[in-house]
C-alpha atoms as a PDB file:
ATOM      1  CA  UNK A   1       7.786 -12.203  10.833  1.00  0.00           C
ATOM      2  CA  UNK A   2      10.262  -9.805   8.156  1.00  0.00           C
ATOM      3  CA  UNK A   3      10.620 -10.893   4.890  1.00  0.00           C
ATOM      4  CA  UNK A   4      13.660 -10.402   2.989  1.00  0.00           C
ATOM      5  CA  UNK A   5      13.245  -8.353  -0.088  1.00  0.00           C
ATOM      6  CA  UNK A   6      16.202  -8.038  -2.805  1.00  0.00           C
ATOM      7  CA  UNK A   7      16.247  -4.043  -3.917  1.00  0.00           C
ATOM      8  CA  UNK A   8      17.127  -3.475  -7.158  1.00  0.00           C
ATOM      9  CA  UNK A   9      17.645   0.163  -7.354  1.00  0.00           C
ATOM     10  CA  UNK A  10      17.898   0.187 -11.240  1.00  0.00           C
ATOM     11  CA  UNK A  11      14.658  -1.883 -11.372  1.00  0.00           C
ATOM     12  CA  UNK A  12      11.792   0.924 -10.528  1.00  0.00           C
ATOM     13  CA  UNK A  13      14.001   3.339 -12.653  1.00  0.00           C
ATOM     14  CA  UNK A  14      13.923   0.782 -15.889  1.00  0.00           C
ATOM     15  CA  UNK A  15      10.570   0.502 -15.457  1.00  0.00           C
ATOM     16  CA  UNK A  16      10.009   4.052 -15.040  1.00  0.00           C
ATOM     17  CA  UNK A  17      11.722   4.771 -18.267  1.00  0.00           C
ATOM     18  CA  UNK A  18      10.084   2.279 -20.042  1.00  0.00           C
ATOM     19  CA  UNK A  19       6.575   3.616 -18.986  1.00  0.00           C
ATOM     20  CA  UNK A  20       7.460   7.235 -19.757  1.00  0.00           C
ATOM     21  CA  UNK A  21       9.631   6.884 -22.935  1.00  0.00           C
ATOM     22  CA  UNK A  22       8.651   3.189 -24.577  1.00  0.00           C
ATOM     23  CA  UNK A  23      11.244   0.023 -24.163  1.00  0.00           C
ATOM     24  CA  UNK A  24      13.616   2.515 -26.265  1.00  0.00           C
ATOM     25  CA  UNK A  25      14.512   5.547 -25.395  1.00  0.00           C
ATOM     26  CA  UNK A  26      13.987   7.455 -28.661  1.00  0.00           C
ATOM     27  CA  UNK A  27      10.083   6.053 -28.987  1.00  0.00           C
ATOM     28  CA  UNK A  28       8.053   9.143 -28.287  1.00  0.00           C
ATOM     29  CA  UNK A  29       6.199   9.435 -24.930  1.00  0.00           C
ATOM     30  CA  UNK A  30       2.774   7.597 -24.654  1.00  0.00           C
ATOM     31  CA  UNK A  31       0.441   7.826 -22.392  1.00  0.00           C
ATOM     32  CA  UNK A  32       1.821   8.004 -18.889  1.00  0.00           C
ATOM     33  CA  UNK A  33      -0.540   6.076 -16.284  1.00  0.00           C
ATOM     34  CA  UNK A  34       0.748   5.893 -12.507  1.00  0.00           C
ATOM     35  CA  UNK A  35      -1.296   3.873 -10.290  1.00  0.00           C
ATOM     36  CA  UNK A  36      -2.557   6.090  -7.271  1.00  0.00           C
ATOM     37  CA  UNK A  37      -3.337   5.184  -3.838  1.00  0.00           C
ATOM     38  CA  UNK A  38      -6.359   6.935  -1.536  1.00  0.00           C
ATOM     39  CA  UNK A  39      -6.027   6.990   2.448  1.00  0.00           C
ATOM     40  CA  UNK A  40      -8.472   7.892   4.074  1.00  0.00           C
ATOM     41  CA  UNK A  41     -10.611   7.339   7.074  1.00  0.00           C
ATOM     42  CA  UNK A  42     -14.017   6.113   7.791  1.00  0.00           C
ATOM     43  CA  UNK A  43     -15.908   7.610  11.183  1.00  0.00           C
ATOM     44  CA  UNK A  44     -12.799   7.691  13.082  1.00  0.00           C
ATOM     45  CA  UNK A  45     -13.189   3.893  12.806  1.00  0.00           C
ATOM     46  CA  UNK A  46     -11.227   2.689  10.190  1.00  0.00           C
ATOM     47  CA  UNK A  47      -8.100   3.508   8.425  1.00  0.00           C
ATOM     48  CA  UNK A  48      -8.916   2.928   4.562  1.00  0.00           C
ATOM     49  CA  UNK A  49      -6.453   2.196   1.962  1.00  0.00           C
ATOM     50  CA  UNK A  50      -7.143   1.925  -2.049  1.00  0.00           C
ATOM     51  CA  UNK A  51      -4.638   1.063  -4.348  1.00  0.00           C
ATOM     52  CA  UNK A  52      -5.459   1.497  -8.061  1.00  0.00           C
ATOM     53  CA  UNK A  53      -4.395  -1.686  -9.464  1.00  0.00           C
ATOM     54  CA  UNK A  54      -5.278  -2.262 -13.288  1.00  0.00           C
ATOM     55  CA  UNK A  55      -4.442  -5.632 -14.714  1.00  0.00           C
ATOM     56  CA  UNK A  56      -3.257  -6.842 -11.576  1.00  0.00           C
ATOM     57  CA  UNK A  57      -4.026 -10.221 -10.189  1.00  0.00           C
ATOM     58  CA  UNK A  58      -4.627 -11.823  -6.385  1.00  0.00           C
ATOM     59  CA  UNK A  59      -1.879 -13.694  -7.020  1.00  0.00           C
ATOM     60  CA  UNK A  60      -0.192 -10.577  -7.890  1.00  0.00           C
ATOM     61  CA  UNK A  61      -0.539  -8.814  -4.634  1.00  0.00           C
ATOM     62  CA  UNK A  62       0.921  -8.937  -1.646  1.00  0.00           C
ATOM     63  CA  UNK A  63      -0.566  -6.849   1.380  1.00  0.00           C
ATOM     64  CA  UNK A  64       1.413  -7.182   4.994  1.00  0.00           C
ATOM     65  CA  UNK A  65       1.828  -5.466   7.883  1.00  0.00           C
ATOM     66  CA  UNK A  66       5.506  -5.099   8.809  1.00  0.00           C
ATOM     67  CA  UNK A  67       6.936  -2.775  12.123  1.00  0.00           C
ATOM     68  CA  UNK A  68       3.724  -0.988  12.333  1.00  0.00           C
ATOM     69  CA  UNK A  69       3.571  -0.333   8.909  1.00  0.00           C
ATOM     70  CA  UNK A  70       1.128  -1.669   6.259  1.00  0.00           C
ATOM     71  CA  UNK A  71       3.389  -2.830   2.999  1.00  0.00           C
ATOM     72  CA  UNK A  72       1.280  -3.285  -0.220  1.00  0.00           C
ATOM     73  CA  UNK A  73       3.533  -4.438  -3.471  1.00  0.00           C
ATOM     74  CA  UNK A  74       2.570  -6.090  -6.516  1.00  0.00           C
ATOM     75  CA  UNK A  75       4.540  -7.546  -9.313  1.00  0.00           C
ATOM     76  CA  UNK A  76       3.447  -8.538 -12.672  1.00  0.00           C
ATOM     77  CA  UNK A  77       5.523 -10.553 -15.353  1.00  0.00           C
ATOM     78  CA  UNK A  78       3.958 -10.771 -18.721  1.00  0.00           C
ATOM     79  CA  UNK A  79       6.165 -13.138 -21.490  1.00  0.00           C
ATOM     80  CA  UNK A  80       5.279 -14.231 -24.922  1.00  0.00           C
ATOM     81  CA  UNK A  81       7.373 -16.638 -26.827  1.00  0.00           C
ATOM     82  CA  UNK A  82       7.553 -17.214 -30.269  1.00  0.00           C
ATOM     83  CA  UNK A  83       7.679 -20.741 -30.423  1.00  0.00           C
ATOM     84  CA  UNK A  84       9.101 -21.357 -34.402  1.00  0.00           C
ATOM     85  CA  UNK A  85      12.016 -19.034 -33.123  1.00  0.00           C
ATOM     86  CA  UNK A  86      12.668 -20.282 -30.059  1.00  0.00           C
ATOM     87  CA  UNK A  87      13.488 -17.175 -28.636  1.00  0.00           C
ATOM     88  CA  UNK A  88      11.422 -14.609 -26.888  1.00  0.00           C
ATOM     89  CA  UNK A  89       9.603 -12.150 -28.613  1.00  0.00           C
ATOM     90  CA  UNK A  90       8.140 -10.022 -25.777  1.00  0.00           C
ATOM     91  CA  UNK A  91       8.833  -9.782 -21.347  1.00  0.00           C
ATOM     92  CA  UNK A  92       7.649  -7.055 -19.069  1.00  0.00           C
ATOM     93  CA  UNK A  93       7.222  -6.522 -15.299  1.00  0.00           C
ATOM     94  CA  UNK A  94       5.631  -3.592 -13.539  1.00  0.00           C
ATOM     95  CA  UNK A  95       5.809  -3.517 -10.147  1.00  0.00           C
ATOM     96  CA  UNK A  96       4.210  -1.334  -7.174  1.00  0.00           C
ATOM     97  CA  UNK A  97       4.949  -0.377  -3.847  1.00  0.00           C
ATOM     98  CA  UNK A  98       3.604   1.138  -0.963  1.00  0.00           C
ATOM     99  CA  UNK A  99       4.594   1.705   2.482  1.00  0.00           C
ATOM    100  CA  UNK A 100       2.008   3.541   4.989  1.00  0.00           C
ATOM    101  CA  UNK A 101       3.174   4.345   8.479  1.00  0.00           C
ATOM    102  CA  UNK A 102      -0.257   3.016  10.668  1.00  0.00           C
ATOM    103  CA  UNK A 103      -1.589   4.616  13.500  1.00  0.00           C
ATOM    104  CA  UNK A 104      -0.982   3.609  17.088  1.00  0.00           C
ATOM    105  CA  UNK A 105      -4.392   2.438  17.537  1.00  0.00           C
ATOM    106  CA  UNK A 106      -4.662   0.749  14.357  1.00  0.00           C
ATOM    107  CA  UNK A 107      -5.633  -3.067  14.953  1.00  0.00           C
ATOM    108  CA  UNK A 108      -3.241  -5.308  12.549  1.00  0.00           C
ATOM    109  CA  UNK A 109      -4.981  -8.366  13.767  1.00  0.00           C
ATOM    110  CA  UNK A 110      -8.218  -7.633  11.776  1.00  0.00           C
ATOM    111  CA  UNK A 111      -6.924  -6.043   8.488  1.00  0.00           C
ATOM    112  CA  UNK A 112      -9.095  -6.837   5.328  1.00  0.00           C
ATOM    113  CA  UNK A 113      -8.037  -6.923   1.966  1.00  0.00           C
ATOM    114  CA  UNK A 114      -9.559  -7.309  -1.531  1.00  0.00           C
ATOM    115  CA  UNK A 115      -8.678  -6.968  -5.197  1.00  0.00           C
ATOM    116  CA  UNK A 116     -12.095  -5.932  -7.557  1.00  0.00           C
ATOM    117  CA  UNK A 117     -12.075  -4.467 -10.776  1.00  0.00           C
ATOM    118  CA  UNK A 118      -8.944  -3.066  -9.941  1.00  0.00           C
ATOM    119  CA  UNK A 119      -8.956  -1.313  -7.174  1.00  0.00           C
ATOM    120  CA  UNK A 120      -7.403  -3.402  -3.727  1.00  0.00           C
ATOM    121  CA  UNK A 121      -8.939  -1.799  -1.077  1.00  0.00           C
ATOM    122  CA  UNK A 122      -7.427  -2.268   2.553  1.00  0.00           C
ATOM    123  CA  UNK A 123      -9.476  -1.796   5.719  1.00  0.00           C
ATOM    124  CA  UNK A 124      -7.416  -1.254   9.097  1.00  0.00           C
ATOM    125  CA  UNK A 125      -9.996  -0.911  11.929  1.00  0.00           C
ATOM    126  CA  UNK A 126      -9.083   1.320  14.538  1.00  0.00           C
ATOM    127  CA  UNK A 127      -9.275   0.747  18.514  1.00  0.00           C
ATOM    128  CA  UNK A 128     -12.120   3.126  19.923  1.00  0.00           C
ATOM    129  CA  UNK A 129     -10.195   6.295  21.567  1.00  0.00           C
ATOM    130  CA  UNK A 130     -10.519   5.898  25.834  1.00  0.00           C
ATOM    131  CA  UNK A 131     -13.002   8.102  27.121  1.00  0.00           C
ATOM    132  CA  UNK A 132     -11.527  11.286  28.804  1.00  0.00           C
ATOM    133  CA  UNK A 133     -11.176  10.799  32.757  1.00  0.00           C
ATOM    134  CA  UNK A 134     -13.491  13.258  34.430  1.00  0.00           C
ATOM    135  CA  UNK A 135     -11.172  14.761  37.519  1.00  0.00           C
ATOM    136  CA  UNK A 136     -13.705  16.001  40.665  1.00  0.00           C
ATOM    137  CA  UNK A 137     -12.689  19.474  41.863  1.00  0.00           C
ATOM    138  CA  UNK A 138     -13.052  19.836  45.302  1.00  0.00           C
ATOM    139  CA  UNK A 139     -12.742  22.945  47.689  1.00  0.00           C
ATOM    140  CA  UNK A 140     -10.535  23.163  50.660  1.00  0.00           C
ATOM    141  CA  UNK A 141     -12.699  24.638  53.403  1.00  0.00           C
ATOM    142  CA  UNK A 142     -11.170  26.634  56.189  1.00  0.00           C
ATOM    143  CA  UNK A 143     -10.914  23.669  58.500  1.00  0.00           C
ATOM    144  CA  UNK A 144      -8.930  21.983  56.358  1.00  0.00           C
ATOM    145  CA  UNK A 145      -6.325  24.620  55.550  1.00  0.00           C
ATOM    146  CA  UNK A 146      -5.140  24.806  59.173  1.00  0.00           C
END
């Protein structure tokens, strides 16, 4: 099943300008903080995925696997109203996205997912390799070549 997913090209870049230079452009640059994501493997066994999610919610998260590809994105909305004003006084989103290409063997039936302390971490088992096909080698004898 594909989901539908409205790009907003402008989107990642606001939000990448607002994490490098403040909500305004002329506030000097903070702390910069990109999430990062590990892949790895485990014994040839399992594909292993950790996404370094701080402040991030189940809820949050969405992990799927989508034309042999495993999609991770989350989306946070933070708002704070001041109610006397009735207007609001603070909104921000961050967002994340990952796309990693899976290998052929990979089994998306059995893919495990969990959010702790901040770190989702994604396990893709992986179908055992076929054993190599041993090929007898035989000799032709001298009968057999005429």
């Amino acid at each position: 099943m594909s989901r539908l997913i409205r790009f907003d090209p402008f989107r990642e870049l606001d939000a990448l300008q607002r994490q490098l230079l403040g909500d305004d452009w002329m506030t000097p640059i903070r702390g910069v903080a990109f999430p990062t994501t590990d892949v790895y493997t485990n014994d040839d066994k399992e594909l292993v995925v950790e996404a370094h999610l701080p402040n991030y919610n189940n809820d949050d998260v969405d992990v799927h696997v989508d034309d042999g590809a495993l999609v991770i994105q989350a989306e946070k909305h933070e708002r704070e109203e001041d109610k006397k004003r009735k207007y609001v006084v603070r909104e921000s989103s961050s967002s994340f996205y990952r796309r990693i290409q899976l290998p052929d063997r990979a089994d998306a039936e059995h893919v495990d997912a969990h959010l702790e302390d901040g770190v989702l971490k994604v396990v893709v088992p992986l179908m055992a390799l076929p054993e190599p096909k041993k090929i007898m080698i035989t000799s032709k004898t001298k009968t057999d070549k005429e």
